[in-house]
PDB file of N, CA and C in Angstrom:
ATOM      1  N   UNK A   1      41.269 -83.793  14.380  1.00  0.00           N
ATOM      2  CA  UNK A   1      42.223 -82.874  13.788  1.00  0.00           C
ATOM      3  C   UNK A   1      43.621 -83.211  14.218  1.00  0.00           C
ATOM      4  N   UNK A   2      44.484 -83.552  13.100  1.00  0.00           N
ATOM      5  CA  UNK A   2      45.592 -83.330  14.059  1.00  0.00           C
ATOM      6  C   UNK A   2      46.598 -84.162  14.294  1.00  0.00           C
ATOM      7  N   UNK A   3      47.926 -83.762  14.442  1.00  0.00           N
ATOM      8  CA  UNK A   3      48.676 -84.710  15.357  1.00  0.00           C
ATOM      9  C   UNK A   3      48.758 -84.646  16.664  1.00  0.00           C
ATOM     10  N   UNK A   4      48.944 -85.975  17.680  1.00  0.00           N
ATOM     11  CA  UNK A   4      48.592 -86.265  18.976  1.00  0.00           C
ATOM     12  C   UNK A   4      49.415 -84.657  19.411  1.00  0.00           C
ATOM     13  N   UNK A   5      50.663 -84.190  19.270  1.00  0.00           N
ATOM     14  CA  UNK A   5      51.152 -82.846  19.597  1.00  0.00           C
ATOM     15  C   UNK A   5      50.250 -81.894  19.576  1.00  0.00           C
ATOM     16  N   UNK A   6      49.758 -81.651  18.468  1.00  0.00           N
ATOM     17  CA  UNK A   6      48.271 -80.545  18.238  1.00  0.00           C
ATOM     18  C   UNK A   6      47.627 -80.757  19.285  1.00  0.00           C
ATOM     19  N   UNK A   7      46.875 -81.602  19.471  1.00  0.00           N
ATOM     20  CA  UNK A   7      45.863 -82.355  20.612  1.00  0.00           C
ATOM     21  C   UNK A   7      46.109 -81.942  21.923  1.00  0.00           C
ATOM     22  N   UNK A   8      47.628 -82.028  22.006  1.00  0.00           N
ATOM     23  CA  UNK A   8      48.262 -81.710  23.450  1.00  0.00           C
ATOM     24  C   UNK A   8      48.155 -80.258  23.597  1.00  0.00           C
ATOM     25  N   UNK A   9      48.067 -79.115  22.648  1.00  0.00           N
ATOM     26  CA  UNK A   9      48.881 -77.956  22.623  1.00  0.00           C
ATOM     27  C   UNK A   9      47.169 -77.252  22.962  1.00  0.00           C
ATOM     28  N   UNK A  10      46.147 -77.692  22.351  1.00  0.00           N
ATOM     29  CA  UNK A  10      44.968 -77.595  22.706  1.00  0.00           C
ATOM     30  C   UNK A  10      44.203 -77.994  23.792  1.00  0.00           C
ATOM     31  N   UNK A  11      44.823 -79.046  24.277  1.00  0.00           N
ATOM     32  CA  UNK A  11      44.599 -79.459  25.842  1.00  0.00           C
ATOM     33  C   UNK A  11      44.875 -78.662  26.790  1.00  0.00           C
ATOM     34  N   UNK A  12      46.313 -78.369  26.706  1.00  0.00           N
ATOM     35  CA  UNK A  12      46.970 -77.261  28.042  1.00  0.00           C
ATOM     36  C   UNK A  12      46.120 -76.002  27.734  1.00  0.00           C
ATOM     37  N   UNK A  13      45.887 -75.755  26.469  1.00  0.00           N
ATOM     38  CA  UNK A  13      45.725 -74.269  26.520  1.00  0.00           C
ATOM     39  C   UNK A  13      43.407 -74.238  27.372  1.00  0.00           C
ATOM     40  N   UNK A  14      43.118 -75.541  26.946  1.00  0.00           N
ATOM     41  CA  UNK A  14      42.004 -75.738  27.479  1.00  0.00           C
ATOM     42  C   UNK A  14      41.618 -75.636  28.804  1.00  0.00           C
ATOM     43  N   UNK A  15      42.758 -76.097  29.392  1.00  0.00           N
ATOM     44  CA  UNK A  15      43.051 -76.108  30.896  1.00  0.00           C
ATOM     45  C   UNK A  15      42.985 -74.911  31.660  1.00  0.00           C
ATOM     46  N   UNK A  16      43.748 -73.660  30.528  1.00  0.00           N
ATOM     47  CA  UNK A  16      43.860 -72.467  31.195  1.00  0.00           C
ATOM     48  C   UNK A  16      43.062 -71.686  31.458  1.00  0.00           C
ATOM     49  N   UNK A  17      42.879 -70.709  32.052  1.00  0.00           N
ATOM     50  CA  UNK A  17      41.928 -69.675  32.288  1.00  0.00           C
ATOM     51  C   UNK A  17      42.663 -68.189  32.521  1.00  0.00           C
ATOM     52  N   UNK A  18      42.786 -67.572  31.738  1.00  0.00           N
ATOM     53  CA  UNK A  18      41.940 -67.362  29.889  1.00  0.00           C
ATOM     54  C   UNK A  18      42.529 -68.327  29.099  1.00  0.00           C
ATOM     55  N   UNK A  19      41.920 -68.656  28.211  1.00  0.00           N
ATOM     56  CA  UNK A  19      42.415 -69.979  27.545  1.00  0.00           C
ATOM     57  C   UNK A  19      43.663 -69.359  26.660  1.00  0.00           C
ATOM     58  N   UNK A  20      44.956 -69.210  26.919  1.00  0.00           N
ATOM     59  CA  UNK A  20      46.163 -68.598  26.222  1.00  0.00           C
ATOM     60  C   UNK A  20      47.362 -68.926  27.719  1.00  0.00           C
ATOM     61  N   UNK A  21      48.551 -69.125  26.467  1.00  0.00           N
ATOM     62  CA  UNK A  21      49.939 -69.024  27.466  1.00  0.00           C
ATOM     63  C   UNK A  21      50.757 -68.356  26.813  1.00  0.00           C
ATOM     64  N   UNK A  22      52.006 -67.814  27.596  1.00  0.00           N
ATOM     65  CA  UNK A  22      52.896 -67.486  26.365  1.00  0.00           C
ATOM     66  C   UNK A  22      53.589 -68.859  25.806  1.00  0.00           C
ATOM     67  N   UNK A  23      54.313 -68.728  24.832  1.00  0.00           N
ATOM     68  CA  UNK A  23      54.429 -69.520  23.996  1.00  0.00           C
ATOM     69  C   UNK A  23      55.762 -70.651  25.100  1.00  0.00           C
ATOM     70  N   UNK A  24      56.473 -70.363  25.563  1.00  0.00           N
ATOM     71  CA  UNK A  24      57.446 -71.213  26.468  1.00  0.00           C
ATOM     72  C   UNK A  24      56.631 -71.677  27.876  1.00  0.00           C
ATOM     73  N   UNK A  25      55.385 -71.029  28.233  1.00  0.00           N
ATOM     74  CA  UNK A  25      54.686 -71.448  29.329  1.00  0.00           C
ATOM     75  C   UNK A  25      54.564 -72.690  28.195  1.00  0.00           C
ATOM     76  N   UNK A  26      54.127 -73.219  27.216  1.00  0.00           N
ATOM     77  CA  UNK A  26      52.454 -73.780  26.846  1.00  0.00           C
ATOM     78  C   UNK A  26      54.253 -75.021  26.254  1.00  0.00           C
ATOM     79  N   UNK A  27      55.125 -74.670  26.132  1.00  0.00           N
ATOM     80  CA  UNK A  27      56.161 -75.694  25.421  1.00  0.00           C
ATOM     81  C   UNK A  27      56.319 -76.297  27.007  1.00  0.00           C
ATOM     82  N   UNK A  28      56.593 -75.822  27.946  1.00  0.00           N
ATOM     83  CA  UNK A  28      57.003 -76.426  29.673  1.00  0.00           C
ATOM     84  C   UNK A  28      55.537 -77.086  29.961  1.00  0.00           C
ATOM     85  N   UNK A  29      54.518 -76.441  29.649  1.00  0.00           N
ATOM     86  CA  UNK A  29      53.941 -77.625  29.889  1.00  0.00           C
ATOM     87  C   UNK A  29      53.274 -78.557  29.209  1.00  0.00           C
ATOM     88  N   UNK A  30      53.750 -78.681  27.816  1.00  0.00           N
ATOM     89  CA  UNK A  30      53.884 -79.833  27.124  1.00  0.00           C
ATOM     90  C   UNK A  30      54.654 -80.850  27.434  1.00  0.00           C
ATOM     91  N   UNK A  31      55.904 -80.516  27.468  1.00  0.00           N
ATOM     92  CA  UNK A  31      56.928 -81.034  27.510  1.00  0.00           C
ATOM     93  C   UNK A  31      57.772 -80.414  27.294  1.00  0.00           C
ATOM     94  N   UNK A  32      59.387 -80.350  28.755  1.00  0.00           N
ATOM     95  CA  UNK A  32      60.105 -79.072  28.785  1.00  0.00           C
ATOM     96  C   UNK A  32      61.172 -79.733  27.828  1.00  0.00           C
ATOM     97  N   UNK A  33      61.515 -80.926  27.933  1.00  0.00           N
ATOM     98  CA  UNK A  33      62.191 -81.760  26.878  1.00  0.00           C
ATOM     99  C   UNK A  33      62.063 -81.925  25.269  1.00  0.00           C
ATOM    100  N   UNK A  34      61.066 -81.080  24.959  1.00  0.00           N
ATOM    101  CA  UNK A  34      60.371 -81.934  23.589  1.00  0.00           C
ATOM    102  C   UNK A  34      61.368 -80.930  22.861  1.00  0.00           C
ATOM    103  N   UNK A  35      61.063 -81.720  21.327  1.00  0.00           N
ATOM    104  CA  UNK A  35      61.664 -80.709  20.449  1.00  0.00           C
ATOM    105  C   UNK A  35      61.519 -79.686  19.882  1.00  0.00           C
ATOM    106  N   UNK A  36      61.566 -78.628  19.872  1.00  0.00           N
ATOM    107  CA  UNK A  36      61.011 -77.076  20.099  1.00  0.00           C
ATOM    108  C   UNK A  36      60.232 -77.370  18.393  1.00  0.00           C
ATOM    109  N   UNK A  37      61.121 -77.786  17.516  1.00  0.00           N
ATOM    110  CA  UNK A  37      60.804 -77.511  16.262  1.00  0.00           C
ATOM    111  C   UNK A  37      59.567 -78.826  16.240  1.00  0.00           C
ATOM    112  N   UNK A  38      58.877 -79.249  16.481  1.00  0.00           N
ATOM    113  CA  UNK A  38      58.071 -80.137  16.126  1.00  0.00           C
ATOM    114  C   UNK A  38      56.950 -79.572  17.093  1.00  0.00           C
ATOM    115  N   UNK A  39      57.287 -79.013  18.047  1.00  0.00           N
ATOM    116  CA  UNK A  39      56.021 -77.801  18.828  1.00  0.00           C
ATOM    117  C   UNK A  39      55.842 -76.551  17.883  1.00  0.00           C
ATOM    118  N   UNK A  40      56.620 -76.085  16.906  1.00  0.00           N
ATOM    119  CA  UNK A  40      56.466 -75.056  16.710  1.00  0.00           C
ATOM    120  C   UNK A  40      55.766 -75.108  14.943  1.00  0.00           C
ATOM    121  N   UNK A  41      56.124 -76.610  14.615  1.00  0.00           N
ATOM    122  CA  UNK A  41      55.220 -77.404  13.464  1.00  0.00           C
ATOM    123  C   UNK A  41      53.748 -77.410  14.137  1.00  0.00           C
ATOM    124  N   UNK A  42      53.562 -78.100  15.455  1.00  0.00           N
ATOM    125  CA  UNK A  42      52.071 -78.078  15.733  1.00  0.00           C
ATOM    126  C   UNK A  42      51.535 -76.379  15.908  1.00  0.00           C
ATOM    127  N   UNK A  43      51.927 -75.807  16.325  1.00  0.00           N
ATOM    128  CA  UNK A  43      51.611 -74.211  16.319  1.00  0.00           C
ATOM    129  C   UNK A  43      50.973 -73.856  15.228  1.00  0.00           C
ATOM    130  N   UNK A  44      51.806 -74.195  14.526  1.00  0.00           N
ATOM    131  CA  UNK A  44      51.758 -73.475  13.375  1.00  0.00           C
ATOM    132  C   UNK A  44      50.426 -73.891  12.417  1.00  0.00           C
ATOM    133  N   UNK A  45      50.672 -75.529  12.430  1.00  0.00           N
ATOM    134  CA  UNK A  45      49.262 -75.979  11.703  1.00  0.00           C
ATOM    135  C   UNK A  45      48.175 -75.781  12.558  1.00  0.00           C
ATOM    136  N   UNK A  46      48.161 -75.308  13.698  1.00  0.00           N
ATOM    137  CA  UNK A  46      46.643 -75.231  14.173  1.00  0.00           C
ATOM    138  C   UNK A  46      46.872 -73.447  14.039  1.00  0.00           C
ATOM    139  N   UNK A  47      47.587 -72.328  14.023  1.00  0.00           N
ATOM    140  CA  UNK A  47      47.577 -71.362  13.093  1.00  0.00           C
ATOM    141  C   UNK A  47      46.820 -71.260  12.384  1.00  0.00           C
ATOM    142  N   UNK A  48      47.198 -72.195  11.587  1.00  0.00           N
ATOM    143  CA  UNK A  48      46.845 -72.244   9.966  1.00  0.00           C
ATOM    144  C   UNK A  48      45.437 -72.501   9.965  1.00  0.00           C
ATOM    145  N   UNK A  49      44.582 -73.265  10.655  1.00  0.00           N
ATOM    146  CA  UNK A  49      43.321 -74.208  10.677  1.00  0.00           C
ATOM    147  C   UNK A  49      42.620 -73.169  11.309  1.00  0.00           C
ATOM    148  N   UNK A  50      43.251 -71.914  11.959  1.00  0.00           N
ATOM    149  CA  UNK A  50      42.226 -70.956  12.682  1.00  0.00           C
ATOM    150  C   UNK A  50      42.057 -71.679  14.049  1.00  0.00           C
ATOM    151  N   UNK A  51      43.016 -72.644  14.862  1.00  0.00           N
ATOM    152  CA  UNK A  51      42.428 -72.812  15.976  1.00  0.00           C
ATOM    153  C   UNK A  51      42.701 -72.336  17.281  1.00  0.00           C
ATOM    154  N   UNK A  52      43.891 -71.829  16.333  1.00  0.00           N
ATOM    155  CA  UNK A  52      44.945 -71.080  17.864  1.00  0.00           C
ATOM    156  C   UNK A  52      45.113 -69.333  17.211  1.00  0.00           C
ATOM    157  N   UNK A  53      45.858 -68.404  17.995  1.00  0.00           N
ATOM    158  CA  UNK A  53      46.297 -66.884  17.258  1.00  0.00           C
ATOM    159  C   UNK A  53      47.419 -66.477  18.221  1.00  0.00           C
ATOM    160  N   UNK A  54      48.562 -66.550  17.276  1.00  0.00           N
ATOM    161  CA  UNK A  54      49.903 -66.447  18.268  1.00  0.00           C
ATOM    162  C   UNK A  54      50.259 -64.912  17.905  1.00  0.00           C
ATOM    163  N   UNK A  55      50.430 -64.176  18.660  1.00  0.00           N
ATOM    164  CA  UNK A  55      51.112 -62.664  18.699  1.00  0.00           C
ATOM    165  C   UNK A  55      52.269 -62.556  19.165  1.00  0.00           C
ATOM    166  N   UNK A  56      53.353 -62.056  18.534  1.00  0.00           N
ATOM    167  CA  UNK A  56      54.487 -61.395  18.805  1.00  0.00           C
ATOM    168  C   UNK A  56      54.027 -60.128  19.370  1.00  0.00           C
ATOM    169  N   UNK A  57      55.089 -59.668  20.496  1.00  0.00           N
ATOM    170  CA  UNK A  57      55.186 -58.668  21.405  1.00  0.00           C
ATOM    171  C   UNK A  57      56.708 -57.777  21.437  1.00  0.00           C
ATOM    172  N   UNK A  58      56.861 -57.001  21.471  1.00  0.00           N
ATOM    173  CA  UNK A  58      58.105 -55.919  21.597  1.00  0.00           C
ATOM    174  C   UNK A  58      58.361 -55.777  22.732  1.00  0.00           C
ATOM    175  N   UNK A  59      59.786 -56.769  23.102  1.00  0.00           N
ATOM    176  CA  UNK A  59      60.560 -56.538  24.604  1.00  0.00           C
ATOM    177  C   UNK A  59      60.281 -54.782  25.114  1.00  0.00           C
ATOM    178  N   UNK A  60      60.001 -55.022  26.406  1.00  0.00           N
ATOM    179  CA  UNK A  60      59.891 -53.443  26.846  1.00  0.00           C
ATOM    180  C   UNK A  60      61.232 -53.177  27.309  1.00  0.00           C
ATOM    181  N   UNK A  61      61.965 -54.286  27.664  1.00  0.00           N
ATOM    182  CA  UNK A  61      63.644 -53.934  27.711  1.00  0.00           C
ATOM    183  C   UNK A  61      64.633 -54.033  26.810  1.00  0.00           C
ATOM    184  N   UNK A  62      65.442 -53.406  26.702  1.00  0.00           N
ATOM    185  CA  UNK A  62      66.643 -54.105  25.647  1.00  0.00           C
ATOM    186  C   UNK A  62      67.314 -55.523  26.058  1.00  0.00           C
ATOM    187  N   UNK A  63      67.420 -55.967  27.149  1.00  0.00           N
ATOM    188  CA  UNK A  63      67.919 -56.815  27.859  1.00  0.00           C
ATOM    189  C   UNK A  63      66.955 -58.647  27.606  1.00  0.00           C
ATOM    190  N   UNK A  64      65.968 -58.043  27.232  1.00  0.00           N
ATOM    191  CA  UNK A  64      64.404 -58.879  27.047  1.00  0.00           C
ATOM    192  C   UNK A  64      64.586 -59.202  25.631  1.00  0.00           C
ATOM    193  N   UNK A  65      65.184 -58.557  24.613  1.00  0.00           N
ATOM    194  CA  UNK A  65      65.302 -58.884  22.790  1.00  0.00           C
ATOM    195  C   UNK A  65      65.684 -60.309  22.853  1.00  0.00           C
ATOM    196  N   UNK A  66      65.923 -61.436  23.291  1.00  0.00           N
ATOM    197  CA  UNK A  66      65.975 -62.489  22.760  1.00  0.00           C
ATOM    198  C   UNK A  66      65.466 -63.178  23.583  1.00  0.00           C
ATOM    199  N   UNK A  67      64.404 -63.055  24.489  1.00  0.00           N
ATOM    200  CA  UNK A  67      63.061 -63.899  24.845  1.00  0.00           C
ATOM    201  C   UNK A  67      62.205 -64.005  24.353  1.00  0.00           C
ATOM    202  N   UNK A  68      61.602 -64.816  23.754  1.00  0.00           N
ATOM    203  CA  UNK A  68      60.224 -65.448  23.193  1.00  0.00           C
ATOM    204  C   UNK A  68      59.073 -64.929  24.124  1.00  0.00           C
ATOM    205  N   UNK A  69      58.643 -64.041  23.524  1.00  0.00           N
ATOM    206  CA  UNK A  69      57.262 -63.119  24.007  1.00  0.00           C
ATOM    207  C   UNK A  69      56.031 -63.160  23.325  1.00  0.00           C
ATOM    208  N   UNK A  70      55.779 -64.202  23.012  1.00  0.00           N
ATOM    209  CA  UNK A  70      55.153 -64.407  21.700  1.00  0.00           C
ATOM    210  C   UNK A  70      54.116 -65.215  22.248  1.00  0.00           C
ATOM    211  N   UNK A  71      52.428 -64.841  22.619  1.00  0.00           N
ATOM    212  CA  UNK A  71      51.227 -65.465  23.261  1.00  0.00           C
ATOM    213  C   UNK A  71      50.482 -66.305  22.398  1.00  0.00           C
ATOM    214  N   UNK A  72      50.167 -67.637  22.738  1.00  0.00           N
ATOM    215  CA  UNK A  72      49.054 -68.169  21.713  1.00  0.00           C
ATOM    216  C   UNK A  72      47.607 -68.408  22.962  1.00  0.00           C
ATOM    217  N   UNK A  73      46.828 -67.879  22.267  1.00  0.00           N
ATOM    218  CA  UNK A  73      45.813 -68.249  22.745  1.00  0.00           C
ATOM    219  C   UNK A  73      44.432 -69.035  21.925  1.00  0.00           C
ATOM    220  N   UNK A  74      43.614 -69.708  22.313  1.00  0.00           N
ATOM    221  CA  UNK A  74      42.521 -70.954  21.405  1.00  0.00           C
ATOM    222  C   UNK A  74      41.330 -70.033  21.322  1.00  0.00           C
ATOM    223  N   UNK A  75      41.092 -69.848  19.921  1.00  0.00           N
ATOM    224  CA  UNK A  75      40.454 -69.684  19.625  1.00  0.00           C
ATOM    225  C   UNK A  75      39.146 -70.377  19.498  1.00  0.00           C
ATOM    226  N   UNK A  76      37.874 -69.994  20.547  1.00  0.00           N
ATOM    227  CA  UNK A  76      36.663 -70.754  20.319  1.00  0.00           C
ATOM    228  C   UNK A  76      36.569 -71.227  18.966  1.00  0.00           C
ATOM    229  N   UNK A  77      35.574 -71.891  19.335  1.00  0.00           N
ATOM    230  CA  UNK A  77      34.943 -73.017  18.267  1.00  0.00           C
ATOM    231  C   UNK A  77      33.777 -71.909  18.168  1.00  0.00           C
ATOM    232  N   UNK A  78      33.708 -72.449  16.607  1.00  0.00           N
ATOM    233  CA  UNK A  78      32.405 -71.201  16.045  1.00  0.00           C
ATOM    234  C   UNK A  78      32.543 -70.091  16.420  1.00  0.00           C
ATOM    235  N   UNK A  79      33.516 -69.387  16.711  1.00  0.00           N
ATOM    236  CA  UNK A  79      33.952 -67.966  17.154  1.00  0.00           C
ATOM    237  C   UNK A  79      34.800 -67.243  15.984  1.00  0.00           C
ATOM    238  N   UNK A  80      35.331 -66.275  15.687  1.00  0.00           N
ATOM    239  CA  UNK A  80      36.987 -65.442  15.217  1.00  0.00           C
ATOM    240  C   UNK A  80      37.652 -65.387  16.346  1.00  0.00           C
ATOM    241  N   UNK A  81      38.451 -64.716  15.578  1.00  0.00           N
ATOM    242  CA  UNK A  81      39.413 -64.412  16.839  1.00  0.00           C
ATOM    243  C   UNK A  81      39.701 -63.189  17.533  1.00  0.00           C
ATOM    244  N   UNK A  82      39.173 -62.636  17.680  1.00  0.00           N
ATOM    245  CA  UNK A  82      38.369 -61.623  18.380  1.00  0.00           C
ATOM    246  C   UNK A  82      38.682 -62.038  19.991  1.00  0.00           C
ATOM    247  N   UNK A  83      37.797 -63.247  20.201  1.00  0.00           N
ATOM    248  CA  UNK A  83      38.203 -63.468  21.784  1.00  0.00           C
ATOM    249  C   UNK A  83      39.546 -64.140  22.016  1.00  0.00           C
ATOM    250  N   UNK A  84      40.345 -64.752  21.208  1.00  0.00           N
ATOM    251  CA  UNK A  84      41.404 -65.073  21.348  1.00  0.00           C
ATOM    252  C   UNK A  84      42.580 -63.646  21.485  1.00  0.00           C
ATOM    253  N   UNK A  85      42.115 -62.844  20.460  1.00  0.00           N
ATOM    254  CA  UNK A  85      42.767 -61.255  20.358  1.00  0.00           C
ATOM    255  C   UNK A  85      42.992 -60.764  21.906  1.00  0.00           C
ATOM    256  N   UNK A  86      41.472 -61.255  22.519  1.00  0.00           N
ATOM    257  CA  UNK A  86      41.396 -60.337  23.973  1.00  0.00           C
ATOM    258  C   UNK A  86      41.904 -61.383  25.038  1.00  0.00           C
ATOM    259  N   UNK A  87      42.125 -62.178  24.838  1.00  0.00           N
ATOM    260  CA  UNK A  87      42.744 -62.982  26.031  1.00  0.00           C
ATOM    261  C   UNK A  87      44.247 -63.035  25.907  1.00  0.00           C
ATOM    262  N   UNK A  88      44.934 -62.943  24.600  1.00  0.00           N
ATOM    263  CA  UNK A  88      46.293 -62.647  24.134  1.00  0.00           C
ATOM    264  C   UNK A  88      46.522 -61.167  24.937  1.00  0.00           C
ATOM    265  N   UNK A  89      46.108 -59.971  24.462  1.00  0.00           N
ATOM    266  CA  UNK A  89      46.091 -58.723  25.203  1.00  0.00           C
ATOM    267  C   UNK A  89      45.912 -58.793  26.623  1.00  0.00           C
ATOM    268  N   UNK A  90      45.468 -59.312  27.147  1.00  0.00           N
ATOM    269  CA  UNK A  90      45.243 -59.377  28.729  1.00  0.00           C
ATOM    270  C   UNK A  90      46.110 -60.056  29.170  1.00  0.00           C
ATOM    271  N   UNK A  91      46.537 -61.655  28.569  1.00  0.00           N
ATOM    272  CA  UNK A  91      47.703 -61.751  29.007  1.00  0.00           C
ATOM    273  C   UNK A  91      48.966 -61.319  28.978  1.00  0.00           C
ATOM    274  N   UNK A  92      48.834 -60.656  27.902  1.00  0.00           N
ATOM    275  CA  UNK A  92      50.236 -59.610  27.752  1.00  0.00           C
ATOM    276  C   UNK A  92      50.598 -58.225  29.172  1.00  0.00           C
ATOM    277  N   UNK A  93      49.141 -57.571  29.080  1.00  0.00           N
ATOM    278  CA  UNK A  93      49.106 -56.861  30.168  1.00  0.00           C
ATOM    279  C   UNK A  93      49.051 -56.941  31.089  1.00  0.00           C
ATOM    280  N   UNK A  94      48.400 -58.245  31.545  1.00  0.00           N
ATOM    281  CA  UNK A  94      48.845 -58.437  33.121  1.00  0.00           C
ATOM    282  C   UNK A  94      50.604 -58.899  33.424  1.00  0.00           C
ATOM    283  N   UNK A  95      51.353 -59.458  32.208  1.00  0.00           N
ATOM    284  CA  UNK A  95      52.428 -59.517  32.577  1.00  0.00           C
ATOM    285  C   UNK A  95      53.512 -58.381  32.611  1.00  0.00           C
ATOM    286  N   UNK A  96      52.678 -57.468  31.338  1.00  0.00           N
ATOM    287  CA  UNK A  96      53.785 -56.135  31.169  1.00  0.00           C
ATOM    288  C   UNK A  96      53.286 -55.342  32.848  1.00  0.00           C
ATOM    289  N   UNK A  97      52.301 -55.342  33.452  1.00  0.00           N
ATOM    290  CA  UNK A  97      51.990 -54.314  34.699  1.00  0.00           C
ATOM    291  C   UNK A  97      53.134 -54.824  35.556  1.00  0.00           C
ATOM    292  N   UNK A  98      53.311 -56.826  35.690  1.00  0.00           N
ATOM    293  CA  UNK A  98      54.196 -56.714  36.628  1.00  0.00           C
ATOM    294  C   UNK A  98      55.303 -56.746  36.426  1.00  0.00           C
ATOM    295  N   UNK A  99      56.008 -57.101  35.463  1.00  0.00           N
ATOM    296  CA  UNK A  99      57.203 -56.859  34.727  1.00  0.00           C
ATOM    297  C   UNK A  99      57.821 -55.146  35.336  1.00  0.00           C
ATOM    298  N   UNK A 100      56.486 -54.306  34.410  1.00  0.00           N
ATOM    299  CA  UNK A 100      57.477 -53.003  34.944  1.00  0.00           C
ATOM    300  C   UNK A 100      57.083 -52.625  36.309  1.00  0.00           C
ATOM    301  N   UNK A 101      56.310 -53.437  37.226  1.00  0.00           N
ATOM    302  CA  UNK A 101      56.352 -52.968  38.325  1.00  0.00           C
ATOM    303  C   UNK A 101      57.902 -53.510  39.457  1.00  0.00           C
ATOM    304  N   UNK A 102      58.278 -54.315  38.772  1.00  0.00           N
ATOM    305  CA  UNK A 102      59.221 -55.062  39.909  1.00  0.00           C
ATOM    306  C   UNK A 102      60.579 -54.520  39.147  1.00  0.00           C
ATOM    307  N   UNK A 103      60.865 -54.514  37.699  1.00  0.00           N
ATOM    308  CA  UNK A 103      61.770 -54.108  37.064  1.00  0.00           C
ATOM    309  C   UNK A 103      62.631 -52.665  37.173  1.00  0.00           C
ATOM    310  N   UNK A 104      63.891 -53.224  37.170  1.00  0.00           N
ATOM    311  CA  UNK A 104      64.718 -51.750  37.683  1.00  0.00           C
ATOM    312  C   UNK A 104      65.863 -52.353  36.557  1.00  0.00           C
ATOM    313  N   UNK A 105      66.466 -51.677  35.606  1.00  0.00           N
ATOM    314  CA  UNK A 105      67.063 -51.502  34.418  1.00  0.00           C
ATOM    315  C   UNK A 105      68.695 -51.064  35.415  1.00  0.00           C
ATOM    316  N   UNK A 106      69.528 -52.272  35.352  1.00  0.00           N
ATOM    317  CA  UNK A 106      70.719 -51.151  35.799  1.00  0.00           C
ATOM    318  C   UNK A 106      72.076 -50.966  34.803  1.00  0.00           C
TER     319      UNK A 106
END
């Protein structure tokens, strides 16, 4: 499947445990250099193919509106996305617990 980028974007995320990053974890460790728009071409076609499920998230700060909060996680093989759904959500929540635990708005 794929271009060698695809390949890569499915590798890191293979690596992980739960298999999902947010979307600037999974670009740093592709490559922090690469060109955003040709990562965000591979995203997208493995999107499309059902192999990945990227979710947008709503900054819990106002200060947070122009960070990329946006999780992809790999969707098993012979699966939906169902378990990709729940590893996206978990990673969201374990970051929103510590986010607003350390966070002070001044």
């Amino acid at each position: 499947m794929g271009t060698v980028l695809t390949q890569r974007v499915l590798a890191v995320l293979e690596l992980r445990r739960p298999n999902g990053a947010f979307v600037t974890e999974l670009v740093a460790a592709i490559d922090p250099v690469a060109n955003p728009s040709q990562i965000e071409q591979a995203l997208a076609e493995l999107e499309r193919s059902g192999r990945v499920l990227i979710i947008d998230h709503v900054a819990p700060d106002i200060h947070l509106k122009s960070i990329d909060l946006r999780i992809v996680a790999q969707v098993p093989p012979e699966e939906d996305e169902s378990a990709a759904y729940q590893t996206v959500e978990a990673l969201w929540d374990e970051w929103l617990r510590s986010f607003l635990a350390t966070h002070r708005c001044q």
